[in-house]
N, C-alpha and C. Protein backbone atom coordinates (compact mmCIF):
# COMPACT_ATOMS: atom_id res chain seq x y z
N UNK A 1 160.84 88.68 49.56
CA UNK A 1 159.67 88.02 50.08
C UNK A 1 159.69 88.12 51.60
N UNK A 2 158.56 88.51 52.14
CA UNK A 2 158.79 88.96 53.71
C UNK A 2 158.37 87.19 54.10
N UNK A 3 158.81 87.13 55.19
CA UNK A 3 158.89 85.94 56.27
C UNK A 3 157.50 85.61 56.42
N UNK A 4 157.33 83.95 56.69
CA UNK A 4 155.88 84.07 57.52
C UNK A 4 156.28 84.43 58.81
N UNK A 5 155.35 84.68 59.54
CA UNK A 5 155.01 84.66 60.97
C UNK A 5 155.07 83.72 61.76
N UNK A 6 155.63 83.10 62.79
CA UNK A 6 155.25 82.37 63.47
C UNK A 6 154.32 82.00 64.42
N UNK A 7 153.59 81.46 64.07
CA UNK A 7 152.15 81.13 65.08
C UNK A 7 152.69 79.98 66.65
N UNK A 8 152.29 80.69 67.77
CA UNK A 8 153.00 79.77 68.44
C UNK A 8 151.41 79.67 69.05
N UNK A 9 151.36 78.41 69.79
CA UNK A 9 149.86 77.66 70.39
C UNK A 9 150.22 77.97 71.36
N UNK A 10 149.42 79.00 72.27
CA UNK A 10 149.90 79.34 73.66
C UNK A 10 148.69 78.84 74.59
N UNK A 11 148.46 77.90 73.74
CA UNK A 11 146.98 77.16 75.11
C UNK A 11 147.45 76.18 75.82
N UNK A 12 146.95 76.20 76.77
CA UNK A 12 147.63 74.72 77.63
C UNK A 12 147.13 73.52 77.53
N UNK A 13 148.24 72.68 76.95
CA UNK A 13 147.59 71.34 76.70
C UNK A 13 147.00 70.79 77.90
N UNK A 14 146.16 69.83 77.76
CA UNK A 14 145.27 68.91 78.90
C UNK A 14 146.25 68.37 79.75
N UNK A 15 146.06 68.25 81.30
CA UNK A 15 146.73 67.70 82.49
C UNK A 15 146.89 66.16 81.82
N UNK A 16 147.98 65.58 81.47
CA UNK A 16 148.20 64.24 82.02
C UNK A 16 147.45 63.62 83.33
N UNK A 17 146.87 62.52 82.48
CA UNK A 17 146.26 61.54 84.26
C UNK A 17 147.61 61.30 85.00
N UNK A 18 147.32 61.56 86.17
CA UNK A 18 148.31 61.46 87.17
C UNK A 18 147.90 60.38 88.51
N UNK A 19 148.76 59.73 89.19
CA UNK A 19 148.84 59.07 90.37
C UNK A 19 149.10 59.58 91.91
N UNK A 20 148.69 60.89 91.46
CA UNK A 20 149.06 61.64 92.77
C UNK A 20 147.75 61.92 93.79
N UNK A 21 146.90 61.86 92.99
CA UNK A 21 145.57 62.31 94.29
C UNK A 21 145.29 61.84 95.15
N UNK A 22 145.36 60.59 95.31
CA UNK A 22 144.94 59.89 96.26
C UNK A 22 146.58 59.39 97.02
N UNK A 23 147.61 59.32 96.61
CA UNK A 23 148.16 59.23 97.38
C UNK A 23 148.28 59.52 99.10
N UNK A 24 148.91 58.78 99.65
CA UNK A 24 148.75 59.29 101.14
C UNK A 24 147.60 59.29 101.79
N UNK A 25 146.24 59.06 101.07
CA UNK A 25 145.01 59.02 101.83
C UNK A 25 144.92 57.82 102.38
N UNK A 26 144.20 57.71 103.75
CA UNK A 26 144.03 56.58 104.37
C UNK A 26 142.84 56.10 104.71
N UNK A 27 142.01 54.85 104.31
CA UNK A 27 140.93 54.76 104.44
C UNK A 27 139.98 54.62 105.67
N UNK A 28 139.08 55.64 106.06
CA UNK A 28 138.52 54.74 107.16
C UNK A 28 137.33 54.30 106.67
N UNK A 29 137.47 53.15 107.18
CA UNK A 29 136.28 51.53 106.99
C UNK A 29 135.51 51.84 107.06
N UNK A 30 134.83 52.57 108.31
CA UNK A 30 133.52 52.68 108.26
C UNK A 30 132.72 53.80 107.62
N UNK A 31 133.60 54.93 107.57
CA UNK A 31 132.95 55.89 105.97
C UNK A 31 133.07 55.30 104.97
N UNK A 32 134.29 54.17 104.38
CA UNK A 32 134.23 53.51 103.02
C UNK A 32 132.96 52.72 103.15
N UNK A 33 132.70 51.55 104.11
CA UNK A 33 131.64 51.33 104.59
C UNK A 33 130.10 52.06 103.78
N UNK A 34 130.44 52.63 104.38
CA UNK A 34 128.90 53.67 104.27
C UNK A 34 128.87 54.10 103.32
N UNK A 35 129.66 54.87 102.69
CA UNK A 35 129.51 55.67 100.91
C UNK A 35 129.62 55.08 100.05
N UNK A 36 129.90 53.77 100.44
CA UNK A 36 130.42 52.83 98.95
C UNK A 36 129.10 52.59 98.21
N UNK A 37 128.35 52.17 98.97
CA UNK A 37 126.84 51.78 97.89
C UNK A 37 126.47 53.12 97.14
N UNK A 38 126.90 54.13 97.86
CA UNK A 38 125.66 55.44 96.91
C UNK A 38 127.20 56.33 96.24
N UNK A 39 128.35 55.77 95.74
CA UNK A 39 129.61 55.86 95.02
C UNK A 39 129.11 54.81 94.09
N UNK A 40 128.88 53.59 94.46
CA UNK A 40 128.74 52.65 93.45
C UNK A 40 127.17 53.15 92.36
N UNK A 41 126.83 53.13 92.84
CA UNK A 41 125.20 54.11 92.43
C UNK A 41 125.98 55.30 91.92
N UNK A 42 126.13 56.10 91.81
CA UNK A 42 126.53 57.46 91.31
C UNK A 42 127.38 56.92 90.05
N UNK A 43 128.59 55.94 90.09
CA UNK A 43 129.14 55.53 89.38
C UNK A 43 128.78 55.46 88.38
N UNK A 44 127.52 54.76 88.12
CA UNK A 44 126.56 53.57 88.06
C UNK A 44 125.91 54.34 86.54
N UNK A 45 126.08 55.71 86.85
CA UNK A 45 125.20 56.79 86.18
C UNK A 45 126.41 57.26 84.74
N UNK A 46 127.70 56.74 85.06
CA UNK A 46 129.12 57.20 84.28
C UNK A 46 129.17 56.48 83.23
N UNK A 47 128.95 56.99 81.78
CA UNK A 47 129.29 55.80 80.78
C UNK A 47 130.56 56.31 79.79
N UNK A 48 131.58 55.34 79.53
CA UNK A 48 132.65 55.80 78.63
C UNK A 48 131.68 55.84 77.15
N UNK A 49 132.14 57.31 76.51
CA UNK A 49 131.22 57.28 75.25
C UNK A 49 130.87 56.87 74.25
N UNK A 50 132.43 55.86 74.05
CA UNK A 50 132.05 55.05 72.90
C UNK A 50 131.33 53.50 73.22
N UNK A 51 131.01 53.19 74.54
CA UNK A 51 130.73 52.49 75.22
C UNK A 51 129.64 51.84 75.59
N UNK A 52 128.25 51.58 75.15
CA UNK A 52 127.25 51.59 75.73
C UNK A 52 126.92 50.69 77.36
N UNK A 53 127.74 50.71 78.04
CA UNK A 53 127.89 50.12 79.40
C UNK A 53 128.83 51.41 80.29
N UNK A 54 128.30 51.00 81.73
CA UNK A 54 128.54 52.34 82.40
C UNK A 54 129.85 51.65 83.32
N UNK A 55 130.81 52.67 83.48
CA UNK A 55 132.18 52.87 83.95
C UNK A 55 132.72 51.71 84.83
N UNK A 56 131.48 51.81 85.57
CA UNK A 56 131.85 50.40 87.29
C UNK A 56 131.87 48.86 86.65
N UNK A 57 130.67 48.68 85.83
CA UNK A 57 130.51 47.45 85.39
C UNK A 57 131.35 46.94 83.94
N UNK A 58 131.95 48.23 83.69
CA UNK A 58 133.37 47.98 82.78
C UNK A 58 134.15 47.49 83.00
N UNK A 59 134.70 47.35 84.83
CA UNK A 59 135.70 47.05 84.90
C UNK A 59 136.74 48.45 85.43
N UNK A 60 136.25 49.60 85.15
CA UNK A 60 137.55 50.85 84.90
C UNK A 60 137.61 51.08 86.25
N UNK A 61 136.87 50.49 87.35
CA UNK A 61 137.19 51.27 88.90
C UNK A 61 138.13 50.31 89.98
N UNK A 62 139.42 50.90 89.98
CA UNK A 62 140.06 49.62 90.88
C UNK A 62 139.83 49.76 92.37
N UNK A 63 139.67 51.62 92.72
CA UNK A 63 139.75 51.59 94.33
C UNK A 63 138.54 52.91 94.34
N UNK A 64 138.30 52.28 95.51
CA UNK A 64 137.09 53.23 96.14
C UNK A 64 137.59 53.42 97.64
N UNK A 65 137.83 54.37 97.74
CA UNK A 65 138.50 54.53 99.48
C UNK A 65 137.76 56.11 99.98
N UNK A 66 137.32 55.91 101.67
CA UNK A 66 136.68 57.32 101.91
C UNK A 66 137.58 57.65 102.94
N UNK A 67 137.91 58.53 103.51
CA UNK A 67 138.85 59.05 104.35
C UNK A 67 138.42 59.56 106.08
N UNK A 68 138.43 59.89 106.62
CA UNK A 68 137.99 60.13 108.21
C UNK A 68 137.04 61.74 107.65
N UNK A 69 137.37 62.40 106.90
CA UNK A 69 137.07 63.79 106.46
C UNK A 69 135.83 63.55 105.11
N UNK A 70 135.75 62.08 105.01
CA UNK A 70 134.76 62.09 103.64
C UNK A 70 134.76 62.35 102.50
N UNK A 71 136.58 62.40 102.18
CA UNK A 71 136.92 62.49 101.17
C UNK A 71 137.34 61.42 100.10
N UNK A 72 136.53 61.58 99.14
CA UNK A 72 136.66 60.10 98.19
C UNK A 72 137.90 60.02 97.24
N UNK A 73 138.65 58.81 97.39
CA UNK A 73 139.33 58.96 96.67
C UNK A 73 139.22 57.38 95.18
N UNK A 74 139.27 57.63 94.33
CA UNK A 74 139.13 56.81 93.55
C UNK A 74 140.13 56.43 92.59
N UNK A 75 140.59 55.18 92.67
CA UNK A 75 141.51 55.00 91.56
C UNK A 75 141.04 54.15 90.40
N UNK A 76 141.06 54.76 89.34
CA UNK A 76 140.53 54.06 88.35
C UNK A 76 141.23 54.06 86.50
N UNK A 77 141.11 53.01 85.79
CA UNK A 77 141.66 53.37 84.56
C UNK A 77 141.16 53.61 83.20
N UNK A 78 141.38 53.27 82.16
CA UNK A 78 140.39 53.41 81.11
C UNK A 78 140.73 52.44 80.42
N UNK A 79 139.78 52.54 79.56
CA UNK A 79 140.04 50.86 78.11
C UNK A 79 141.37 51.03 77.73
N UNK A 80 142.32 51.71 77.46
CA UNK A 80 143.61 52.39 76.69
C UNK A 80 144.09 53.46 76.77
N UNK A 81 145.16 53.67 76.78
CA UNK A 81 145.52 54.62 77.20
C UNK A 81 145.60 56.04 76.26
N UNK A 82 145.54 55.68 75.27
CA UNK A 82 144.86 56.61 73.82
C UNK A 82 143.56 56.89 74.10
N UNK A 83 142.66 56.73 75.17
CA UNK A 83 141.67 56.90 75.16
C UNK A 83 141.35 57.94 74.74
N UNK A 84 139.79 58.76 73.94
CA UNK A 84 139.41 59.67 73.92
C UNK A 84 138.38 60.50 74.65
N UNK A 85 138.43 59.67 75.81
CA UNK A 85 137.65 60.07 76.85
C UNK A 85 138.62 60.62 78.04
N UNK A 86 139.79 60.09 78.08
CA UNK A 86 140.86 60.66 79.10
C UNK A 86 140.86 61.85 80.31
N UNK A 87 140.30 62.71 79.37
CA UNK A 87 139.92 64.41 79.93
C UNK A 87 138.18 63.80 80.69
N UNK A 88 137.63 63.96 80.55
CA UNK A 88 136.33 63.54 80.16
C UNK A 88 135.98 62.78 81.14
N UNK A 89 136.16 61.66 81.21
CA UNK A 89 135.56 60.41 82.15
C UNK A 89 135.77 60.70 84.01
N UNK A 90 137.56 61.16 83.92
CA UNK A 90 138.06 61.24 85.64
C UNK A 90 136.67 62.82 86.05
N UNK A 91 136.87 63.71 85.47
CA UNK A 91 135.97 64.98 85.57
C UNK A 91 134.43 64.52 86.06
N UNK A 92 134.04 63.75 84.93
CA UNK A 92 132.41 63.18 85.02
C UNK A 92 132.67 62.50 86.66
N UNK A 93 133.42 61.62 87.02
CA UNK A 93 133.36 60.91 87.94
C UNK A 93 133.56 61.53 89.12
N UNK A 94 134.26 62.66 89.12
CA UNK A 94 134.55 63.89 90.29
C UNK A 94 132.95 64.28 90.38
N UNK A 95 132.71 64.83 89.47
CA UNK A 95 131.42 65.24 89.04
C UNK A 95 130.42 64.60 90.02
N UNK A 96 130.28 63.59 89.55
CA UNK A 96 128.95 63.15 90.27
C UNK A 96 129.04 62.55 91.83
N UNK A 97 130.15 61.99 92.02
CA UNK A 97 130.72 61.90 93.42
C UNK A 97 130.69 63.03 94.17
N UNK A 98 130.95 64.24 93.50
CA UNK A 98 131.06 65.63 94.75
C UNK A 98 129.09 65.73 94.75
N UNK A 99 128.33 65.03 94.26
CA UNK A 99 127.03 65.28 94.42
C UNK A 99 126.65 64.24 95.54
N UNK A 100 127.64 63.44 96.42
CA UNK A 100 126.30 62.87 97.16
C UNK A 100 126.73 63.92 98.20
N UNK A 101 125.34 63.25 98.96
CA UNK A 101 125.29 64.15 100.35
C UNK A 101 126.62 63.62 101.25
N UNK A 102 126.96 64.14 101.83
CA UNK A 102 128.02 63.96 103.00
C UNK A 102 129.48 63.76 102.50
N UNK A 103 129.40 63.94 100.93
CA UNK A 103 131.13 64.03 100.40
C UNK A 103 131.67 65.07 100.23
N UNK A 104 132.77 65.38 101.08
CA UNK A 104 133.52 66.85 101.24
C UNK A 104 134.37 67.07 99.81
N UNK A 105 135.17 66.15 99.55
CA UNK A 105 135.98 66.48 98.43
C UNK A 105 136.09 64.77 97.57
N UNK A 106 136.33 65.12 96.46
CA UNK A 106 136.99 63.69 95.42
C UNK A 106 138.26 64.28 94.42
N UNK A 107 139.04 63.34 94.89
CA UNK A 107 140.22 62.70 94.00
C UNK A 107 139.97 61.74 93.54
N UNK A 108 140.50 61.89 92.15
CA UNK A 108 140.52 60.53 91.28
C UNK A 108 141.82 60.34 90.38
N UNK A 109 142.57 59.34 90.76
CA UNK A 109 143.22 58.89 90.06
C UNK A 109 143.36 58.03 88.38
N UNK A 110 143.80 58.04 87.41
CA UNK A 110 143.91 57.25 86.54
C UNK A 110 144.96 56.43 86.87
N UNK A 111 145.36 55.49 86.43
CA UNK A 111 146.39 54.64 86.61
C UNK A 111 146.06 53.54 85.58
N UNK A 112 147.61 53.28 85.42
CA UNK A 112 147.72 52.12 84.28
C UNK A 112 148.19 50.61 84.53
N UNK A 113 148.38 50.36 86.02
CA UNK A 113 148.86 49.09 86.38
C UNK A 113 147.67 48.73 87.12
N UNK A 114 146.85 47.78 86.99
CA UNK A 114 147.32 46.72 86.15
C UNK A 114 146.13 47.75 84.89
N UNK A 115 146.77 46.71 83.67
CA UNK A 115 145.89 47.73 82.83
C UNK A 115 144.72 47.02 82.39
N UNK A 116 143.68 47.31 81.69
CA UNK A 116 141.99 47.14 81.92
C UNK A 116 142.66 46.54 80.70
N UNK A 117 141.59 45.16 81.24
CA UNK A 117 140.87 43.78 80.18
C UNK A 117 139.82 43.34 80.02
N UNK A 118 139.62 42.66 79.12
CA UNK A 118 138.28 42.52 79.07
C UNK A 118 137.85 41.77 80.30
N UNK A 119 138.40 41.01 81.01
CA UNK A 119 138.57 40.37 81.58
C UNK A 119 137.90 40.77 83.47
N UNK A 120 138.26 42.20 83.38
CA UNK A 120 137.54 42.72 84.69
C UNK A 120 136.00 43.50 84.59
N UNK A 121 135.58 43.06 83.39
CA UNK A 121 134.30 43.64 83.21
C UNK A 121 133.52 42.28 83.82
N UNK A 122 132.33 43.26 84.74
CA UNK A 122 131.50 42.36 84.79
C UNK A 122 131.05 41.46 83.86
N UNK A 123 129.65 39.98 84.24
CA UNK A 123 128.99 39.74 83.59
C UNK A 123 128.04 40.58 82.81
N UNK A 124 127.32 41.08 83.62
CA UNK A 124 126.42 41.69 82.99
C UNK A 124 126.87 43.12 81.78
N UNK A 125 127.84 43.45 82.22
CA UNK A 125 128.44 44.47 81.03
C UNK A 125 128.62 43.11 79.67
N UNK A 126 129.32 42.35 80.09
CA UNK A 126 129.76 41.12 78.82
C UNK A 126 128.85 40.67 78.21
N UNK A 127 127.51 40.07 78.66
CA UNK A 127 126.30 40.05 78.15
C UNK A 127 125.19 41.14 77.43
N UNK A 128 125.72 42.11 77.97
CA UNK A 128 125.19 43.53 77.12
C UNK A 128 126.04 43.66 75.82
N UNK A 129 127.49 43.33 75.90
CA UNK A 129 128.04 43.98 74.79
C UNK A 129 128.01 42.41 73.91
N UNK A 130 127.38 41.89 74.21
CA UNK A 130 127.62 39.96 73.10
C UNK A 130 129.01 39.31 73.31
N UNK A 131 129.27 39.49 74.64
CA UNK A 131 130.88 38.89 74.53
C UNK A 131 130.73 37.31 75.63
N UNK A 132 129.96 37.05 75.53
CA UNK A 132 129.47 35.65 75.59
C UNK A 132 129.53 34.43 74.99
């Protein structure tokens, strides 16, 4: 009886969320200042999919920092860390951040300390989902 074959998966699994992007960036105030409302707006537009409430008013965004160069850096987490949005959500959020006017580059971090509760969701997300 001849051998099977061995099938080996030579695709590359998905990047681990990592804590490295934003490292070392330093904020200046008055570009955080200024980009934060139309970051928070862009945000605003991000919904986790199983989710019907959008990313900011979840709770999932811990840091919003802009840099002297206009580079955004964002640290943010997800409902769990099994999430199935993992790949998905940090991308979307690069995504629409590299669309405003005057942002050179975005990093985004995931991170798991402290980890997301229900507890940092807005009102108005809590009242959308009946957790009132």
């Amino acid at each position: 009886m001849k051998p099977l074959p061995v099938i080996q998966n030579t695709a590359t699994p998905p990047a681990a969320p990592s804590a490295s992007q934003t490292a070392g960036m330093v904020a200046d105030p008055a570009n955080t200042e200024a980009l934060t409302p139309r970051i928070i707006e862009a945000l605003s537009d991000v919904f986790d999919p199983e989710i019907p409430v959008n990313i900011y008013e979840l709770g999932l965004i811990y840091d919003i920092l802009v840099d002297a160069s206009n580079v955004v850096g964002i640290r943010m987490t997800l409902t769990a860390p099994a999430c199935p949005a993992a790949q998905v959500l940090p991308a979307e959020v690069a995504r629409k951040l590299g669309q405003i006017a005057g942002v050179t580059d975005v990093k985004v971090d995931v991170v798991w300390d402290p980890l997301w509760s229900r507890e940092r969701m807005s009102d108005a997300a809590k009242l959308q989902l009946g957790m009132f």
